[in-house]
PDB file of N, CA and C in Angstrom:
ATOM      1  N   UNK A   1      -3.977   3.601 -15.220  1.00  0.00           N
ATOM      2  CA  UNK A   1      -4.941   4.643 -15.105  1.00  0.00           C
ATOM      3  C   UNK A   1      -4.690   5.350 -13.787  1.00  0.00           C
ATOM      4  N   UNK A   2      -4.724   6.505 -13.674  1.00  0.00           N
ATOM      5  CA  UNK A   2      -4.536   7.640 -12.455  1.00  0.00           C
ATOM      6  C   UNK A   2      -6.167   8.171 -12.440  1.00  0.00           C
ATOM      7  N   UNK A   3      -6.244   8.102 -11.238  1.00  0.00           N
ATOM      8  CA  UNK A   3      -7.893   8.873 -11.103  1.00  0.00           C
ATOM      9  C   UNK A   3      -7.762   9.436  -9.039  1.00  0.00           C
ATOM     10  N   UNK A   4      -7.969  10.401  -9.599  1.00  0.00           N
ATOM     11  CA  UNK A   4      -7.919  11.802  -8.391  1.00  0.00           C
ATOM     12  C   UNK A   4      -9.187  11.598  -7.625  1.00  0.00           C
ATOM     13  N   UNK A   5      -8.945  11.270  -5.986  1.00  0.00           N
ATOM     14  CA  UNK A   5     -10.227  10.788  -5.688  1.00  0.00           C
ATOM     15  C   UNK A   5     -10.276  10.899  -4.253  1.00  0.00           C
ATOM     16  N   UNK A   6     -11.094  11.588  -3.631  1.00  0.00           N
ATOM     17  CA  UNK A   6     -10.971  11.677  -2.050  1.00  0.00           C
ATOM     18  C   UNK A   6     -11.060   9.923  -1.397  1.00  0.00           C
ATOM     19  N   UNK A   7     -10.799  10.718   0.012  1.00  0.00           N
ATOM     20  CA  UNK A   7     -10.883   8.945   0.663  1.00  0.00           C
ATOM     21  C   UNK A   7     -12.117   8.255   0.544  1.00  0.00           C
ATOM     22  N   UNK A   8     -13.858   8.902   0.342  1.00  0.00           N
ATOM     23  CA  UNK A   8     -14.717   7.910  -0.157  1.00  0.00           C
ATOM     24  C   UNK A   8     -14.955   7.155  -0.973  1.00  0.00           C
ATOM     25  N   UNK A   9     -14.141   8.056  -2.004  1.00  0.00           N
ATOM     26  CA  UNK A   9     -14.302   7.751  -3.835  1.00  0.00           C
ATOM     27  C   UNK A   9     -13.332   6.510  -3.614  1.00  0.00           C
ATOM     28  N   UNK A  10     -12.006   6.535  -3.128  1.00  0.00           N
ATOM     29  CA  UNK A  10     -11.079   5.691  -3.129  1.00  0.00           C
ATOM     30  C   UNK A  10     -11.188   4.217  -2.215  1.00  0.00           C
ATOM     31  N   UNK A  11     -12.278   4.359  -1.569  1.00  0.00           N
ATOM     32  CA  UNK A  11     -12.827   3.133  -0.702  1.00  0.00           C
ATOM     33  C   UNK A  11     -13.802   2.409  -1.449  1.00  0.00           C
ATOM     34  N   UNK A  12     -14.749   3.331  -2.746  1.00  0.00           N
ATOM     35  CA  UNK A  12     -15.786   2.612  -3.024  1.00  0.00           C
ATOM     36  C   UNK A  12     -15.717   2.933  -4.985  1.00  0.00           C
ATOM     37  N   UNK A  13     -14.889   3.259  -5.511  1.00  0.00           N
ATOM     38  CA  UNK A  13     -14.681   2.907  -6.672  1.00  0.00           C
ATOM     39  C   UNK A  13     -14.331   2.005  -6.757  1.00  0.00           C
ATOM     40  N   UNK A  14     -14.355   0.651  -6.700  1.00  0.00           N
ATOM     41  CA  UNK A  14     -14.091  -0.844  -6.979  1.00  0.00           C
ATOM     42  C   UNK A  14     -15.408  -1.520  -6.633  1.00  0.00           C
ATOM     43  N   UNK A  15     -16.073  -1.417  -7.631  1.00  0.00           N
ATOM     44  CA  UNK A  15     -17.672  -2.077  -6.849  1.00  0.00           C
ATOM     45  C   UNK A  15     -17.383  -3.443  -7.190  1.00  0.00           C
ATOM     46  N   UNK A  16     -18.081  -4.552  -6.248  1.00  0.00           N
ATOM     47  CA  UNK A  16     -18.194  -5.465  -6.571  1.00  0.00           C
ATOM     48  C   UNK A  16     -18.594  -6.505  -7.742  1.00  0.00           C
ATOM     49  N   UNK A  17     -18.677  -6.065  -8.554  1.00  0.00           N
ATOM     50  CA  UNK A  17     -19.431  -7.083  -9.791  1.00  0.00           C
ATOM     51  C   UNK A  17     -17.551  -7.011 -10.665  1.00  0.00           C
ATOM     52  N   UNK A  18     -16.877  -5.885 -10.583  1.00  0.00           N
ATOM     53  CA  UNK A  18     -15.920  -5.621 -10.463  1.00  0.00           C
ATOM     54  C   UNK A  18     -14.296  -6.345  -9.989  1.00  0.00           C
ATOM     55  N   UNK A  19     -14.965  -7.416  -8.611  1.00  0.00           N
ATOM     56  CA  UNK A  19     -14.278  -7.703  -8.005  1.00  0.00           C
ATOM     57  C   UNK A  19     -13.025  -8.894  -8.688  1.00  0.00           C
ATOM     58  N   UNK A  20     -13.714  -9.397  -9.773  1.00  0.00           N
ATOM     59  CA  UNK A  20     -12.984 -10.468 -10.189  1.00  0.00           C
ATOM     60  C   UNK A  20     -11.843 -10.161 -11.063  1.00  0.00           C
ATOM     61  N   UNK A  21     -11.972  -9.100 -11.634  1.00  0.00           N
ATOM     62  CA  UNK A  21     -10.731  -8.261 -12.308  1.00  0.00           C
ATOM     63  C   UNK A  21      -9.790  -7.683 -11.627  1.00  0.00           C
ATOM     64  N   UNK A  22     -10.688  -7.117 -10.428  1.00  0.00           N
ATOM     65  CA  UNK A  22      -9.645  -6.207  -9.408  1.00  0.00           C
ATOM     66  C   UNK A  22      -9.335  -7.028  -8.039  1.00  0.00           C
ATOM     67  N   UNK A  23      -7.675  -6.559  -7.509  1.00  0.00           N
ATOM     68  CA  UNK A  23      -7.868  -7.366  -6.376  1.00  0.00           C
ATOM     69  C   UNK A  23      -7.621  -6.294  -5.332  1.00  0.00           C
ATOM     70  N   UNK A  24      -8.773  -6.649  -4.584  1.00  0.00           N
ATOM     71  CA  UNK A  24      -8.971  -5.824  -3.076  1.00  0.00           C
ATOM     72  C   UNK A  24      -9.886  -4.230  -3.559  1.00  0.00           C
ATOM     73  N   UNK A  25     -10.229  -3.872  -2.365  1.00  0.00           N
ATOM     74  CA  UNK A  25     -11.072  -2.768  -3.003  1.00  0.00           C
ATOM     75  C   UNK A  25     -10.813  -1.159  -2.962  1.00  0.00           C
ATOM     76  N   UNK A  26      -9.677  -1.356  -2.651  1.00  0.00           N
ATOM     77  CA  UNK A  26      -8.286   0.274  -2.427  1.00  0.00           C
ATOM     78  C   UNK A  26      -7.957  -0.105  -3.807  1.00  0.00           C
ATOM     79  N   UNK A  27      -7.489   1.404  -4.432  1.00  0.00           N
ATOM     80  CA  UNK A  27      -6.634   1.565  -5.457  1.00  0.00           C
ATOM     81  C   UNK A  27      -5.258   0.906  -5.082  1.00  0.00           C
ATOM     82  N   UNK A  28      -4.977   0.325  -6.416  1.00  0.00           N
ATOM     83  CA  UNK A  28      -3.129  -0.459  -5.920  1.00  0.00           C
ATOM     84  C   UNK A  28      -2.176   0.751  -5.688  1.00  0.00           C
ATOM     85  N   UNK A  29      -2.628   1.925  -6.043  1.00  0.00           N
ATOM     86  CA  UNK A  29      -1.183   3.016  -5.931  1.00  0.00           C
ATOM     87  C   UNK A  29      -1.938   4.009  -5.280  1.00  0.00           C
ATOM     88  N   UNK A  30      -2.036   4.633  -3.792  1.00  0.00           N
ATOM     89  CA  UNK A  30      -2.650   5.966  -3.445  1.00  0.00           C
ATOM     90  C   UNK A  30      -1.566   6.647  -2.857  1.00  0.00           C
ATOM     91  N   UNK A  31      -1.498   7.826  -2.471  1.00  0.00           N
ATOM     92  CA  UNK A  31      -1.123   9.621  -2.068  1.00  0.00           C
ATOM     93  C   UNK A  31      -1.747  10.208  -1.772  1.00  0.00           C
ATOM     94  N   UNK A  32      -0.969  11.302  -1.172  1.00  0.00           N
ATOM     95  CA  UNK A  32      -1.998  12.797  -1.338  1.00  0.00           C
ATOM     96  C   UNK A  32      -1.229  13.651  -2.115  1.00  0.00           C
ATOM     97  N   UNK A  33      -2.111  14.868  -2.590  1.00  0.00           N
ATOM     98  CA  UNK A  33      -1.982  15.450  -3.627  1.00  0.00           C
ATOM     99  C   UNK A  33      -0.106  15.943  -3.123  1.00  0.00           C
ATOM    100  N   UNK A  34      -0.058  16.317  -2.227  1.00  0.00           N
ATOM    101  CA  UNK A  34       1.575  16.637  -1.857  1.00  0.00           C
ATOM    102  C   UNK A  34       2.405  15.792  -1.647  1.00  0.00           C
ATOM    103  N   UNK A  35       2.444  14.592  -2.242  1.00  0.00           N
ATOM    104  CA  UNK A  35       3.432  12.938  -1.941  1.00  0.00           C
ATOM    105  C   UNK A  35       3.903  13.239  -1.273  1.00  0.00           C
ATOM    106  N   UNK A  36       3.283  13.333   0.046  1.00  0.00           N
ATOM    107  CA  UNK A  36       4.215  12.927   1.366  1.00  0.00           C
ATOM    108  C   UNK A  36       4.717  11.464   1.493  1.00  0.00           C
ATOM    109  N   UNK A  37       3.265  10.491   1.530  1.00  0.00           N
ATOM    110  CA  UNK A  37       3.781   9.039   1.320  1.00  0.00           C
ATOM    111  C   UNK A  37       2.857   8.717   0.451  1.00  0.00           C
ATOM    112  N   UNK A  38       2.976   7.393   0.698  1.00  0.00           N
ATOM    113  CA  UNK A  38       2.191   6.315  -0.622  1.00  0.00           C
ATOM    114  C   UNK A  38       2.000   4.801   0.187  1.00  0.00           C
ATOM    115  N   UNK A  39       1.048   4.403  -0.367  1.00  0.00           N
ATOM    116  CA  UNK A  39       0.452   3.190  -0.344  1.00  0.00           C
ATOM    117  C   UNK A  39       0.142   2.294  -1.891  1.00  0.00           C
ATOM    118  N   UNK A  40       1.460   1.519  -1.515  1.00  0.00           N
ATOM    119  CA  UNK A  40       1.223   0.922  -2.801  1.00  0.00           C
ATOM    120  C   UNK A  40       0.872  -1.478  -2.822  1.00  0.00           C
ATOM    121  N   UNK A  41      -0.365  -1.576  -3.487  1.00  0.00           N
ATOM    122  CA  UNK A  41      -0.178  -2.920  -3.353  1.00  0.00           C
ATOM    123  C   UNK A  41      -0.370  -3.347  -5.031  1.00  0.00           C
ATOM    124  N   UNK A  42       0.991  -4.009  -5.816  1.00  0.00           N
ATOM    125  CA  UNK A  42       0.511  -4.103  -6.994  1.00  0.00           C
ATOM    126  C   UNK A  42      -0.191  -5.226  -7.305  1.00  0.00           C
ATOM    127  N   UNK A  43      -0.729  -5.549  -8.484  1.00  0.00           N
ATOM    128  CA  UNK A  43      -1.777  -6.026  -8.834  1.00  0.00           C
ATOM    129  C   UNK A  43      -1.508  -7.691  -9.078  1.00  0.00           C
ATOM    130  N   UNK A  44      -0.240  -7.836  -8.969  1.00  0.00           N
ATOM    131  CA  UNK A  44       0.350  -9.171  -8.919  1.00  0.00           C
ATOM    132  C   UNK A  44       1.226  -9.665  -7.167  1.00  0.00           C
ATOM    133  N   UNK A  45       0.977  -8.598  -6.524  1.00  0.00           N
ATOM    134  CA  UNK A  45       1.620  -9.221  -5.226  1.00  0.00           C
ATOM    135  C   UNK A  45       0.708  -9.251  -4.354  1.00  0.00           C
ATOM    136  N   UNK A  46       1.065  -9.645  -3.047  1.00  0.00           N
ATOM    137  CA  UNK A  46       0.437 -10.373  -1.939  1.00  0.00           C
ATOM    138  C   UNK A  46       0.361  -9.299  -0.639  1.00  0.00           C
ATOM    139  N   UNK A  47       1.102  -8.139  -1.174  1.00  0.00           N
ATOM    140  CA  UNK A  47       1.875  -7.722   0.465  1.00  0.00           C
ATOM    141  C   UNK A  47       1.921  -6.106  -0.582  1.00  0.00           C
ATOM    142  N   UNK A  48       2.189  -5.196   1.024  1.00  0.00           N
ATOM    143  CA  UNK A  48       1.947  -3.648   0.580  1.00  0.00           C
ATOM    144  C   UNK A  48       2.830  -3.354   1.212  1.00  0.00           C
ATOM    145  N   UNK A  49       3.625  -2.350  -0.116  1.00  0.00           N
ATOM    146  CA  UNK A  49       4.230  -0.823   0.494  1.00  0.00           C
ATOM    147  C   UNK A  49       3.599   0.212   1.423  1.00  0.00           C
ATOM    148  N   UNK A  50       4.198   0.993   2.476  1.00  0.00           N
ATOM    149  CA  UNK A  50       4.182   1.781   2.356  1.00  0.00           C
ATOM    150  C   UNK A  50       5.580   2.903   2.645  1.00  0.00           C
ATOM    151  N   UNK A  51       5.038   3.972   1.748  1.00  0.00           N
ATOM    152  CA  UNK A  51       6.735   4.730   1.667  1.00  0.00           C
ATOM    153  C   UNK A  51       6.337   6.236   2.069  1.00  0.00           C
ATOM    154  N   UNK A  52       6.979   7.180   3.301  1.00  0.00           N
ATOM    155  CA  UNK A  52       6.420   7.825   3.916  1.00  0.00           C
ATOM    156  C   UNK A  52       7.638   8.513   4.857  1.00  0.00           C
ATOM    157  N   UNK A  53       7.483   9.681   5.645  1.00  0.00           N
ATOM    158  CA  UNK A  53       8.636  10.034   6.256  1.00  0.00           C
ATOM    159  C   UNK A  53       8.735   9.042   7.730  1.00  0.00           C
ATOM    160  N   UNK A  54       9.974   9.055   8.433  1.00  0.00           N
ATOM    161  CA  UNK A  54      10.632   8.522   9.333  1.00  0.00           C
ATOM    162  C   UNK A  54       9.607   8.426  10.348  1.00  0.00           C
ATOM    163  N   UNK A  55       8.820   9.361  10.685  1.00  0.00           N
ATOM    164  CA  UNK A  55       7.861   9.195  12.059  1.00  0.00           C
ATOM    165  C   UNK A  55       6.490   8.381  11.557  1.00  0.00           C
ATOM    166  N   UNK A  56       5.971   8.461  10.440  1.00  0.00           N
ATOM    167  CA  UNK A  56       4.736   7.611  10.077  1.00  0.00           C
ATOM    168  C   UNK A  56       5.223   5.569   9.789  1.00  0.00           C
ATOM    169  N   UNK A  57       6.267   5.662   9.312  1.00  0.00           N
ATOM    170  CA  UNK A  57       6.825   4.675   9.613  1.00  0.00           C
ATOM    171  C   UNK A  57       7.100   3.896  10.792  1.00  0.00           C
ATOM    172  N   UNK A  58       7.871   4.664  11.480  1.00  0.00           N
ATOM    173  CA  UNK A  58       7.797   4.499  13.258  1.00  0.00           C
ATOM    174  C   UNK A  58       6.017   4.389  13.691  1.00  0.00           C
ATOM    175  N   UNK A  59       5.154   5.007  13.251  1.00  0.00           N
ATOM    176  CA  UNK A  59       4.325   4.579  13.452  1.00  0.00           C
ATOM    177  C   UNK A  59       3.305   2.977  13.598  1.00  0.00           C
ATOM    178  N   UNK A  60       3.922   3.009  12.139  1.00  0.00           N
ATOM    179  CA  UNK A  60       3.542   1.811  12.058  1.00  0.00           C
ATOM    180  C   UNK A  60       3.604   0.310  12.332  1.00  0.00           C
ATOM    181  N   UNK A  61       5.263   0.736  12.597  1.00  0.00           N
ATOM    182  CA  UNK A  61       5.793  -0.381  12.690  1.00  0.00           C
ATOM    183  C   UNK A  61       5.331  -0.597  14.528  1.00  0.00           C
ATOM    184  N   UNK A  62       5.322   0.373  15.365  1.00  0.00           N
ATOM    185  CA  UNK A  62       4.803   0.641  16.385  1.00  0.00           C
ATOM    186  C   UNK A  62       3.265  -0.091  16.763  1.00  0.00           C
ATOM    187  N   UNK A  63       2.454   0.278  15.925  1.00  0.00           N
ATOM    188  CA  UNK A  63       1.010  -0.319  16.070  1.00  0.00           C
ATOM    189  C   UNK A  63       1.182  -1.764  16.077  1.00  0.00           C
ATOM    190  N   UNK A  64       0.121  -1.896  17.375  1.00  0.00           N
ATOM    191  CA  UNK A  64      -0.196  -3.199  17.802  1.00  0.00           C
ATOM    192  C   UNK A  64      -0.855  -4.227  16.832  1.00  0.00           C
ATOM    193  N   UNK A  65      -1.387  -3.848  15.973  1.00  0.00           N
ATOM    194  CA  UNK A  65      -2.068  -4.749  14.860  1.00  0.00           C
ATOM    195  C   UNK A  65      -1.609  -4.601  13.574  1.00  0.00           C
ATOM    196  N   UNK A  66      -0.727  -3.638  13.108  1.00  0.00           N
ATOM    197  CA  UNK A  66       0.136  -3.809  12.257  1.00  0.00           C
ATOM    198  C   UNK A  66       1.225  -3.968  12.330  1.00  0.00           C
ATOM    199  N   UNK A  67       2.387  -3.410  13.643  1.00  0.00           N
ATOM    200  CA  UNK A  67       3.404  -3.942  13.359  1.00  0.00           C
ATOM    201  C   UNK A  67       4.045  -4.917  13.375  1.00  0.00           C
ATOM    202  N   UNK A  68       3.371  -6.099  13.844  1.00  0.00           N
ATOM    203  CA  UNK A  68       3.767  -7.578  13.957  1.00  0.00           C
ATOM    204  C   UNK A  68       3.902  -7.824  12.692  1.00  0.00           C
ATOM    205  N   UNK A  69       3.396  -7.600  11.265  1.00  0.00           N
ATOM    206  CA  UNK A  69       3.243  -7.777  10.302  1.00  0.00           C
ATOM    207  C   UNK A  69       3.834  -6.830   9.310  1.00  0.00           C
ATOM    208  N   UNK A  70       4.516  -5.752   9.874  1.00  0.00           N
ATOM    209  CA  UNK A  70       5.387  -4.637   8.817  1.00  0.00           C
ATOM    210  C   UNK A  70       6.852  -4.452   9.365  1.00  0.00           C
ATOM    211  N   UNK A  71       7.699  -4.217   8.598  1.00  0.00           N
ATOM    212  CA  UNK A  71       9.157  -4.616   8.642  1.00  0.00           C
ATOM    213  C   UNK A  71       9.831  -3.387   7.738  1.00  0.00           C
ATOM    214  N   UNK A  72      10.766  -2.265   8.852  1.00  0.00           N
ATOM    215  CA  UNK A  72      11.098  -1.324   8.052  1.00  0.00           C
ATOM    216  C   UNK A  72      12.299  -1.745   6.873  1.00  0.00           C
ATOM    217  N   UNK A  73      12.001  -0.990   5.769  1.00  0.00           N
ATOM    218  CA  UNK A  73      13.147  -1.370   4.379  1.00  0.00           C
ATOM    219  C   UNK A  73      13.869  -0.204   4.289  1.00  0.00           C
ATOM    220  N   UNK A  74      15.406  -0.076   4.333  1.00  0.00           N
ATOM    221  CA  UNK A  74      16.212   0.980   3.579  1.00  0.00           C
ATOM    222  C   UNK A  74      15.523   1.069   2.383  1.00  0.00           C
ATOM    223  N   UNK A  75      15.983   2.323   1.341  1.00  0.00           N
ATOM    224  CA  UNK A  75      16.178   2.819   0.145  1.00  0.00           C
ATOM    225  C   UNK A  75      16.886   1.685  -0.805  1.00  0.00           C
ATOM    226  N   UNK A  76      18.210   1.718  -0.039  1.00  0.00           N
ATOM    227  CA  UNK A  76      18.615   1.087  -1.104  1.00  0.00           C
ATOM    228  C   UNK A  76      18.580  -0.530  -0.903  1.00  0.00           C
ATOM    229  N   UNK A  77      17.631  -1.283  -0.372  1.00  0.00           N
ATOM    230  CA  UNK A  77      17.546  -2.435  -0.143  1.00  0.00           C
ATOM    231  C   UNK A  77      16.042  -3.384  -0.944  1.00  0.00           C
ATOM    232  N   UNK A  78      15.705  -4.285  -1.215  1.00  0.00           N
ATOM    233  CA  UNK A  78      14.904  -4.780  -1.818  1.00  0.00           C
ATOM    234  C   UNK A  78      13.873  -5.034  -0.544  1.00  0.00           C
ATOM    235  N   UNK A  79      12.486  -4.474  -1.275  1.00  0.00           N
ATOM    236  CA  UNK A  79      11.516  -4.489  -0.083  1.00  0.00           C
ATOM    237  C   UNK A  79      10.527  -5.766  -0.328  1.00  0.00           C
ATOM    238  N   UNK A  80      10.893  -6.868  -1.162  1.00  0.00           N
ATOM    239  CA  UNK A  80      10.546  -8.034  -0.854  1.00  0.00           C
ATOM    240  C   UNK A  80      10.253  -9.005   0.132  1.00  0.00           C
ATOM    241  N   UNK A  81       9.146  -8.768   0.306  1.00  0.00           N
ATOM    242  CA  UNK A  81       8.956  -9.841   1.960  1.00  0.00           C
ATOM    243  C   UNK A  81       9.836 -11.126   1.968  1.00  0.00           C
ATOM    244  N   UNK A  82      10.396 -11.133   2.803  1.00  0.00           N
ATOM    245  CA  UNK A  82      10.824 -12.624   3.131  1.00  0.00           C
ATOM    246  C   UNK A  82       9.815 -14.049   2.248  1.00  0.00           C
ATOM    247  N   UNK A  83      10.413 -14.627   1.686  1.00  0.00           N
ATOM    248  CA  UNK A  83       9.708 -15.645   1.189  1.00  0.00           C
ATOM    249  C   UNK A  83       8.796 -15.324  -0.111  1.00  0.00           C
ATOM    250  N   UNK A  84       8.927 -14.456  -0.652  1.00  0.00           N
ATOM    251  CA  UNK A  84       8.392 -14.133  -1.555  1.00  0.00           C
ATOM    252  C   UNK A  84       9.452 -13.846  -2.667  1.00  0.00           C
ATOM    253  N   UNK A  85       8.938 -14.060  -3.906  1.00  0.00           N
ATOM    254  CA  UNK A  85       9.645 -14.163  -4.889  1.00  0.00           C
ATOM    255  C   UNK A  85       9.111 -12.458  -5.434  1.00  0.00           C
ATOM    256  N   UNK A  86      10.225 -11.678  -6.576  1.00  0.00           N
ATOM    257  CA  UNK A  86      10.117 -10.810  -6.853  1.00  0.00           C
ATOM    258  C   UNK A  86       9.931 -10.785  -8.305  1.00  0.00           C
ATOM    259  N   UNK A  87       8.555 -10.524  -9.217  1.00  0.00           N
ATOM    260  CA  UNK A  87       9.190 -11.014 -10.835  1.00  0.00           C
ATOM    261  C   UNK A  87       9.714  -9.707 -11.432  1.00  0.00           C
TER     262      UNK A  87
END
């Protein structure tokens, strides 16, 4: 399902009674309307994409509370976290 949704709608469309079907309370696939990047966590993994130009990346990997925990991936390389299996 695709559903078009500003950043409130997309924080609070997953209501809780909800929760046991869905995991976490972000959509597993978001953008903006011009795919610059994406945020993707699918519905069977543990760990999130994100795919975005060269400086938001650098960003991230930069931040003090995320980048200890994000690890840039080539294109053509498998973005499988370490230790994790891929099905």
């Amino acid at each position: 399902m695709l559903v078009e949704a500003g950043p409130h709608q997309a924080a609070e469309w997953r209501q809780e009674h909800r929760a046991s079907f869905w995991k976490g309370a972000l959509p597993n696939l978001m953008f903006p309307a011009d795919r610059s990047w994406l945020v993707s966590t699918l519905w069977d993994d543990d760990w999130t994409c994100v795919g975005g130009p060269g400086a938001l990346v650098d960003d991230l990997v930069r931040d003090p509370i995320l980048g200890p925990r994000a690890r840039r991936v080539a294109l053509d390389h498998d973005a499988t976290p370490p230790g994790h299996r891929a099905w």
